[in-house]
C-alpha atoms as a PDB file:
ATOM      1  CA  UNK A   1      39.068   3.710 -16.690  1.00  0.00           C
ATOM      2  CA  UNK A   2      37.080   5.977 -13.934  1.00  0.00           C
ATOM      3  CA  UNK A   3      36.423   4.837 -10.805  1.00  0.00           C
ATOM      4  CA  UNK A   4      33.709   7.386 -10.975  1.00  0.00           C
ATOM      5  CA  UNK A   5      30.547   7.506 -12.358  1.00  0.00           C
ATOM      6  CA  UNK A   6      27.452  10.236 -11.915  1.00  0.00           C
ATOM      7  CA  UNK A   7      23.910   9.816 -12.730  1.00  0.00           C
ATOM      8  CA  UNK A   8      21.161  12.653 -13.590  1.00  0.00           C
ATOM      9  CA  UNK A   9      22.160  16.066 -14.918  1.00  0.00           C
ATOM     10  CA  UNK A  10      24.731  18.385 -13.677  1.00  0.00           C
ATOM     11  CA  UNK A  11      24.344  21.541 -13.810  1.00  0.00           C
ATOM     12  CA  UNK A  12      27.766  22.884 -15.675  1.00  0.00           C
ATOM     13  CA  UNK A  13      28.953  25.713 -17.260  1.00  0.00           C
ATOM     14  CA  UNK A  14      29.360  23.740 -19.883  1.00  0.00           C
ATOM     15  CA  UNK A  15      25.426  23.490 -20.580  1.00  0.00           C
ATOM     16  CA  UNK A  16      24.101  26.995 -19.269  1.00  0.00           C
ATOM     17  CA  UNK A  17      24.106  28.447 -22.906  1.00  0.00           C
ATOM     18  CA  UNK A  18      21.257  31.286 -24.191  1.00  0.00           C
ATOM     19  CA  UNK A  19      19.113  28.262 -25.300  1.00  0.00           C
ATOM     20  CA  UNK A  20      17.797  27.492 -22.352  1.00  0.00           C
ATOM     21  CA  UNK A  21      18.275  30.695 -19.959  1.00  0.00           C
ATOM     22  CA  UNK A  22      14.478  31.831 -20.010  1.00  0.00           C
ATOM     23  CA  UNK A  23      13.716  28.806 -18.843  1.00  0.00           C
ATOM     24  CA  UNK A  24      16.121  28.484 -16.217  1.00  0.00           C
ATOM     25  CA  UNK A  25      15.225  32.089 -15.354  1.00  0.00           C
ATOM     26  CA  UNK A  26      11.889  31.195 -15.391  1.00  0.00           C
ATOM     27  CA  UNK A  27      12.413  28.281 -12.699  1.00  0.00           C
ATOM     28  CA  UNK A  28      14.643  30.500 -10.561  1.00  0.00           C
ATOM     29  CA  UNK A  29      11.662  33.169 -10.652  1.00  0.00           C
ATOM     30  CA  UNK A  30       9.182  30.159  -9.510  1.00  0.00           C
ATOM     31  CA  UNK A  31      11.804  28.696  -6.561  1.00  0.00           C
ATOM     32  CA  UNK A  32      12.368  32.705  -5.165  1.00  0.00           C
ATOM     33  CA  UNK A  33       8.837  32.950  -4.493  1.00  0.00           C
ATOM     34  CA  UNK A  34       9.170  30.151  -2.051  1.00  0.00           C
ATOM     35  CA  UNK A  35      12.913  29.772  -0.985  1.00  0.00           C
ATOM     36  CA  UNK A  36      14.573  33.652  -0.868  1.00  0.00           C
ATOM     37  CA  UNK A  37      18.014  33.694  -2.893  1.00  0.00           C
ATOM     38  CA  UNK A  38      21.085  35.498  -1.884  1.00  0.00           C
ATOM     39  CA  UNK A  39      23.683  36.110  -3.906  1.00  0.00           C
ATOM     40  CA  UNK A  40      27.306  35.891  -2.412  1.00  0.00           C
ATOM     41  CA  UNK A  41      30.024  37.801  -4.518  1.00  0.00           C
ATOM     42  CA  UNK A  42      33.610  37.389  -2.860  1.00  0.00           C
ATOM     43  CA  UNK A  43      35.611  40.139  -4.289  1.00  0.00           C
ATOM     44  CA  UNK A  44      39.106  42.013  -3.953  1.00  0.00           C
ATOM     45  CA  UNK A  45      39.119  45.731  -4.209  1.00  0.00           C
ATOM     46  CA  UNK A  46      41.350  45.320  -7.028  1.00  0.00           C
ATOM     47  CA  UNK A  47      38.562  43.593  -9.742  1.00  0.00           C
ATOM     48  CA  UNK A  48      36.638  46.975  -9.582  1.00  0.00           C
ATOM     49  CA  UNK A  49      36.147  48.663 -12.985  1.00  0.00           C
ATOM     50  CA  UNK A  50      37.943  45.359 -14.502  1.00  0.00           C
ATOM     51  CA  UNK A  51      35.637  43.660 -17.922  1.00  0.00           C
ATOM     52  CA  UNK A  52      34.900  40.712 -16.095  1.00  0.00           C
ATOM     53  CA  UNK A  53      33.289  42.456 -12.829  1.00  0.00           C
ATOM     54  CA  UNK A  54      31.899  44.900 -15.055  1.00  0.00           C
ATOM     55  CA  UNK A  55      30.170  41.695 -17.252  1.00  0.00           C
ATOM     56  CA  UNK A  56      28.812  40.493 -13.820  1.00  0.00           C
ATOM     57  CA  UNK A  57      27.829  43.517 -12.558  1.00  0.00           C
ATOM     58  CA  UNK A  58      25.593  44.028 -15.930  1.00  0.00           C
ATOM     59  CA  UNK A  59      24.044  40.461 -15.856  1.00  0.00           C
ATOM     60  CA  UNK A  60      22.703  40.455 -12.314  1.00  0.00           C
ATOM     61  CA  UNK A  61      21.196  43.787 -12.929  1.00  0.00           C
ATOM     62  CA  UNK A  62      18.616  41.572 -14.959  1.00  0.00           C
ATOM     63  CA  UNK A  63      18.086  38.806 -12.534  1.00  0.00           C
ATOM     64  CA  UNK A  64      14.715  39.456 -10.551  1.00  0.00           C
ATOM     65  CA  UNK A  65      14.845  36.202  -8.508  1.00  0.00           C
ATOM     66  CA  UNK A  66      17.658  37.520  -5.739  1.00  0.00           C
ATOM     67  CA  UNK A  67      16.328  38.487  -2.588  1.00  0.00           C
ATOM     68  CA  UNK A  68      19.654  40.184  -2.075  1.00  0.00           C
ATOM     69  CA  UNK A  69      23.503  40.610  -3.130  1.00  0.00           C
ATOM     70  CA  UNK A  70      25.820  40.588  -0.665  1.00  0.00           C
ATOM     71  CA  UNK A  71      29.469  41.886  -1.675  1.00  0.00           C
ATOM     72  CA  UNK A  72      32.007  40.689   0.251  1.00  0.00           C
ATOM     73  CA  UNK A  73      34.966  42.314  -0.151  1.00  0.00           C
ATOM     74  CA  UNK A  74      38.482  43.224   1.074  1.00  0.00           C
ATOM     75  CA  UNK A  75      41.458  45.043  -0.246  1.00  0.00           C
ATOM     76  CA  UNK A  76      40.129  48.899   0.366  1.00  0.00           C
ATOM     77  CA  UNK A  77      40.368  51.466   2.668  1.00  0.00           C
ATOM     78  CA  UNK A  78      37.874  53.925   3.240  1.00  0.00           C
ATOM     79  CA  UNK A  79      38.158  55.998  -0.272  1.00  0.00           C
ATOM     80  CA  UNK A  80      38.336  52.662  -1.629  1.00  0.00           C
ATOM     81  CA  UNK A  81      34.675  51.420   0.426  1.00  0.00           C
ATOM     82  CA  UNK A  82      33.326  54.427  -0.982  1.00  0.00           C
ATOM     83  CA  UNK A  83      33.890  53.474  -4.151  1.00  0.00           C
ATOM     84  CA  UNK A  84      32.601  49.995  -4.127  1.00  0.00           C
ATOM     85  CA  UNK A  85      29.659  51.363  -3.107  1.00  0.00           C
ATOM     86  CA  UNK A  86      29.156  53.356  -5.916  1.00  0.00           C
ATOM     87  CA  UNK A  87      30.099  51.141  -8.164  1.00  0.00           C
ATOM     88  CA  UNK A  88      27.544  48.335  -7.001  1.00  0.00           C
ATOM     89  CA  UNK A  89      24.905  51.141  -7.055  1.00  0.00           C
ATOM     90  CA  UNK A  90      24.259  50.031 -10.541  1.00  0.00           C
ATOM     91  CA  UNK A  91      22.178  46.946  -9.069  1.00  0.00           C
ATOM     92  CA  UNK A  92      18.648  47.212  -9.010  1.00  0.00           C
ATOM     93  CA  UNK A  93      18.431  44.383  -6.165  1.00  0.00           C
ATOM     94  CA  UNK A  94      19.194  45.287  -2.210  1.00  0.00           C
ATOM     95  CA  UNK A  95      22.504  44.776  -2.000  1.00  0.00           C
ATOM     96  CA  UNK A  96      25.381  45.529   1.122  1.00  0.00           C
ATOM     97  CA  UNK A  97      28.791  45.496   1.093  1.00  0.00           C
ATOM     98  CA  UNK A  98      30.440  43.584   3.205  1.00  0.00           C
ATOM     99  CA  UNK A  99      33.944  45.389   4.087  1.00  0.00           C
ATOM    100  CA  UNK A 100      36.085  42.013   5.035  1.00  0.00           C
ATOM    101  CA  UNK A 101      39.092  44.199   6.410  1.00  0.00           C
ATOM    102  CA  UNK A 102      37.283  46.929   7.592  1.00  0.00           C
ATOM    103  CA  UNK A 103      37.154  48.194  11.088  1.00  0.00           C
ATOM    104  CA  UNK A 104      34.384  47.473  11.981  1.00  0.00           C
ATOM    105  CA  UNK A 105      35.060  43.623  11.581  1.00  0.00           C
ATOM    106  CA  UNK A 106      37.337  44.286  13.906  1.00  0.00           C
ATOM    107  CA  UNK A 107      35.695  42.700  16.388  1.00  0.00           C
ATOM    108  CA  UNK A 108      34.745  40.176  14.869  1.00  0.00           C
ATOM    109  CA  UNK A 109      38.185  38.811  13.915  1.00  0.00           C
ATOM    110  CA  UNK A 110      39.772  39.010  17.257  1.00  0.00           C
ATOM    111  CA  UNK A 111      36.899  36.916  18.330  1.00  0.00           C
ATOM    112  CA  UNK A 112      37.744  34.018  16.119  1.00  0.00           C
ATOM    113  CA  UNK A 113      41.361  34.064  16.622  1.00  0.00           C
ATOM    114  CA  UNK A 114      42.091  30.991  14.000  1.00  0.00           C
ATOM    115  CA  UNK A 115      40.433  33.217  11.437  1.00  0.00           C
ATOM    116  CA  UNK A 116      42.039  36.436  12.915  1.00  0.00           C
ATOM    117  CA  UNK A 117      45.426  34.854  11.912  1.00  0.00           C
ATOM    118  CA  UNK A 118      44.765  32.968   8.054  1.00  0.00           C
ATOM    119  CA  UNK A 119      44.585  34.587   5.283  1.00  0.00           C
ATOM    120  CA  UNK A 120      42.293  37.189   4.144  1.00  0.00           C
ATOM    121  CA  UNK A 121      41.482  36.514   0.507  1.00  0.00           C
ATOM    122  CA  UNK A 122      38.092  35.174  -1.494  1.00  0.00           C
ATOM    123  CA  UNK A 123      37.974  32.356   0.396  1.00  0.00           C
ATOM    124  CA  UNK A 124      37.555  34.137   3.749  1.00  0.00           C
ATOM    125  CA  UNK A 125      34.744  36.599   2.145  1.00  0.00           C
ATOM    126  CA  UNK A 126      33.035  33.829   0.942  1.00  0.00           C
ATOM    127  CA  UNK A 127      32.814  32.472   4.378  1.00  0.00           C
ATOM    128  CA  UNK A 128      32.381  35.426   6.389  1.00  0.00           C
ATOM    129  CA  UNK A 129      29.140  36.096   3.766  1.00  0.00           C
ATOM    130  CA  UNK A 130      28.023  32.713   4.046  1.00  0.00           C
ATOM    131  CA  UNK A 131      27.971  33.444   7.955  1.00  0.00           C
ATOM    132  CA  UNK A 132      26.357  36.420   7.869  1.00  0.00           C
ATOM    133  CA  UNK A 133      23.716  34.788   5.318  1.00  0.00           C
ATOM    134  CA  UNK A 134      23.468  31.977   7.884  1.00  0.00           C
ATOM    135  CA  UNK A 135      23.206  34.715  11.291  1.00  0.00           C
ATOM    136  CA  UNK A 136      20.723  36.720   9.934  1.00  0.00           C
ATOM    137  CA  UNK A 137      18.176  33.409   8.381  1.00  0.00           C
ATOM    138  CA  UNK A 138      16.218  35.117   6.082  1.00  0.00           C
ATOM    139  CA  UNK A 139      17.164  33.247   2.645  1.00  0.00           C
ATOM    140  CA  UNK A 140      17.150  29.694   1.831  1.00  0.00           C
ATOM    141  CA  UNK A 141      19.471  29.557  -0.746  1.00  0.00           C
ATOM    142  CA  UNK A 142      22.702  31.128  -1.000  1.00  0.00           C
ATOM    143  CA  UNK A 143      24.612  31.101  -4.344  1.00  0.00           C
ATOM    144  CA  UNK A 144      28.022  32.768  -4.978  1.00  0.00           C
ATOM    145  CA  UNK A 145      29.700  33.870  -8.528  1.00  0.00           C
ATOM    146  CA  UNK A 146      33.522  34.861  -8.623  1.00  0.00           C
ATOM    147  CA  UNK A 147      34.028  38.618  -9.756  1.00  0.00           C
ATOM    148  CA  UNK A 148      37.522  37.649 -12.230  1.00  0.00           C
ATOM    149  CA  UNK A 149      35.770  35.327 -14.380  1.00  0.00           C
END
């Protein structure tokens, strides 16, 4: 037996089914009026032009509650920015791209040396977006979605 036991709702995967998304839509519509959403996407170069980005990609052009989208991505060089940025184009919101291994993060990196030195993948563009999300103070809730499911 479980040591564990929750009470109220969760909110799962499990139960977000078409049933009930105008309603939820409807609530998220009500709460952006008053608390600004951003939406974090951490991303590899790589998932561009793959089904499940492209799924992503076609549901948030629908959703009228985010203040903004922030991309945060890494795996690209310059051509490869370029790209992203076109591809993302297809969102209606205000969105930026945030180019994780970039140069002009740079900077930035050999700043925070323990972060200079880890790993670059999802988990760092999450965190550099939540930062930047966090810096700049203008939304009050920050949700993320991966980009391979």
């Amino acid at each position: 037996m479980s040591d564990f036991h929750q009470h109220g709702l969760i909110c799962t995967l499990q139960r977000l089914t078409d049933s009930n998304a105008a309603s939820i839509e409807a609530e998220l519509a009500a709460l952006a009026e008053t608390k600004p959403i951003t939406l974090v996407l951490p991303c590899h170069f790589h998932e561009l032009g793959q089904p499940a980005l492209a799924h992503v990609v076609g549901e948030l052009a629908q959703a009228k509650f985010l203040r903004e989208i922030i991309v945060s991505m890494n795996g690209m060089d310059e051509g490869g920015f370029r790209d992203a940025k076109r591809y993302f184009s297809a969102l209606p919101q205000p969105h930026r791209i945030l180019w994780n291994d970039g140069p002009g993060l740079g900077a930035v990196h050999g700043m925070l040396p323990d972060v200079a030195t880890a790993a670059r993948g999802k988990g760092f563009n999450a965190w550099a977006a939540f930062g930047l999300v966090c810096a700049e103070g203008k939304s009050e809730l920050v949700v993320t979605q991966d980009c391979d499911v």
